[in-house]
Protein backbone atom coordinates (compact mmCIF):
# COMPACT_ATOMS: atom_id res chain seq x y z
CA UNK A 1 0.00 0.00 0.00
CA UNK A 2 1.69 3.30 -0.95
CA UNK A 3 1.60 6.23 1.30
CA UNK A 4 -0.94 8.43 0.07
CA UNK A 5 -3.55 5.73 0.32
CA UNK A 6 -2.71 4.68 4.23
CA UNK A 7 -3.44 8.60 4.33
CA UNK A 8 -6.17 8.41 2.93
CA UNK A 9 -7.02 5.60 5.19
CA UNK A 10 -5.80 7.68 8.15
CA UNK A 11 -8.02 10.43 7.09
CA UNK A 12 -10.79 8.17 7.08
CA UNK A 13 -10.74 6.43 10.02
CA UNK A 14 -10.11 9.67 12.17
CA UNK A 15 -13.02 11.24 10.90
CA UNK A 16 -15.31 8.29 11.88
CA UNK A 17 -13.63 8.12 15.52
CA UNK A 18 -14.62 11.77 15.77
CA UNK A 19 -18.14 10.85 14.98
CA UNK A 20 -18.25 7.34 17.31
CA UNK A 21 -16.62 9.16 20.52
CA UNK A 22 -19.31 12.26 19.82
CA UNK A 23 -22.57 9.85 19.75
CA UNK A 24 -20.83 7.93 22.56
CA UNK A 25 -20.45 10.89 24.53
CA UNK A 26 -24.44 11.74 24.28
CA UNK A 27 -25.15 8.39 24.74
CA UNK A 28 -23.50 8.34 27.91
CA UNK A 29 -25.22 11.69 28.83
CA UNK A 30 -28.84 11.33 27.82
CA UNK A 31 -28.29 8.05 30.18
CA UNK A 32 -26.86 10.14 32.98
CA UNK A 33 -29.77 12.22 33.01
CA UNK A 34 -32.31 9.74 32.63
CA UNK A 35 -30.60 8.46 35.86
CA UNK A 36 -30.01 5.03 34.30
CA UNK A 37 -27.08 2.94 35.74
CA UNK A 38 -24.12 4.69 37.51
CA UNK A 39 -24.61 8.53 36.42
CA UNK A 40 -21.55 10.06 37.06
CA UNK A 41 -19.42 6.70 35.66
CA UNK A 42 -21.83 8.28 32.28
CA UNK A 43 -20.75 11.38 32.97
CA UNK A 44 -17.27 10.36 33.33
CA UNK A 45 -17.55 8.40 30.11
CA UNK A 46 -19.28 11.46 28.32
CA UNK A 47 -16.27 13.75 29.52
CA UNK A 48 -13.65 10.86 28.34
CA UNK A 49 -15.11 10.90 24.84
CA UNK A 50 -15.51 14.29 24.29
CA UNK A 51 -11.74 14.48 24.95
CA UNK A 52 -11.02 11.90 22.40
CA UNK A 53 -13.10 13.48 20.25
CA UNK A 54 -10.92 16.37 20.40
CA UNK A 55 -7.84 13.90 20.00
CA UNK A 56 -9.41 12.14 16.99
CA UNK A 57 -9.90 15.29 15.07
CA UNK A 58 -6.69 17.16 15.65
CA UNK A 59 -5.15 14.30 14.21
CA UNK A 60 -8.23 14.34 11.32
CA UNK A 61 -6.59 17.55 10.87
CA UNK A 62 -3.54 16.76 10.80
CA UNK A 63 -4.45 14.06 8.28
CA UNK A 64 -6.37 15.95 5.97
CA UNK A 65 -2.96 18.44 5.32
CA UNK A 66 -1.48 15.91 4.21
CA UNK A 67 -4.23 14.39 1.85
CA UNK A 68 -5.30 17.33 -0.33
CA UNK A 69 -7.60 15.20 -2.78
CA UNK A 70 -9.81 15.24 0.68
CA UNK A 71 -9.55 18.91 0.89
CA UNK A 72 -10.15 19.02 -2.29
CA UNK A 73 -13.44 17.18 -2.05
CA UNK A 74 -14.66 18.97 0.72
CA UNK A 75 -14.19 22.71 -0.53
């Protein structure tokens, strides 16, 4: 596999961890205030994924500089 595609790649899968840890993260809080289960272990949870999702897409970023067909695409 040549570069540019495991970029591509990259790109990809950063993009849909940004989107998993978000709908994790209000999962976790529409169960913490329907007071299902352990609500601050949700709220913890929700916290921990929003904070990934910030990981995820500063390296999205970071992977769409270096793939400008996807910037391309998206402008």
């Amino acid at each position: 596999m040549n570069l540019a595609v495991s970029e591509a790649l990259a790109n990809h899968g950063h993009h849909a961890l940004v989107n998993a840890h978000e709908a994790a993260a209000d999962n976790h809080e529409i169960m913490a205030r329907a007071g299902v289960g352990d609500v601050d272990e949700h709220l913890d949870l929700a916290r921990w994924h929003r904070w990934c999702a910030i990981v995820e897409d500063q390296l999205a970023d970071e992977a769409d500089q270096r793939t400008p067909a996807r910037r391309d695409r998206s402008s």
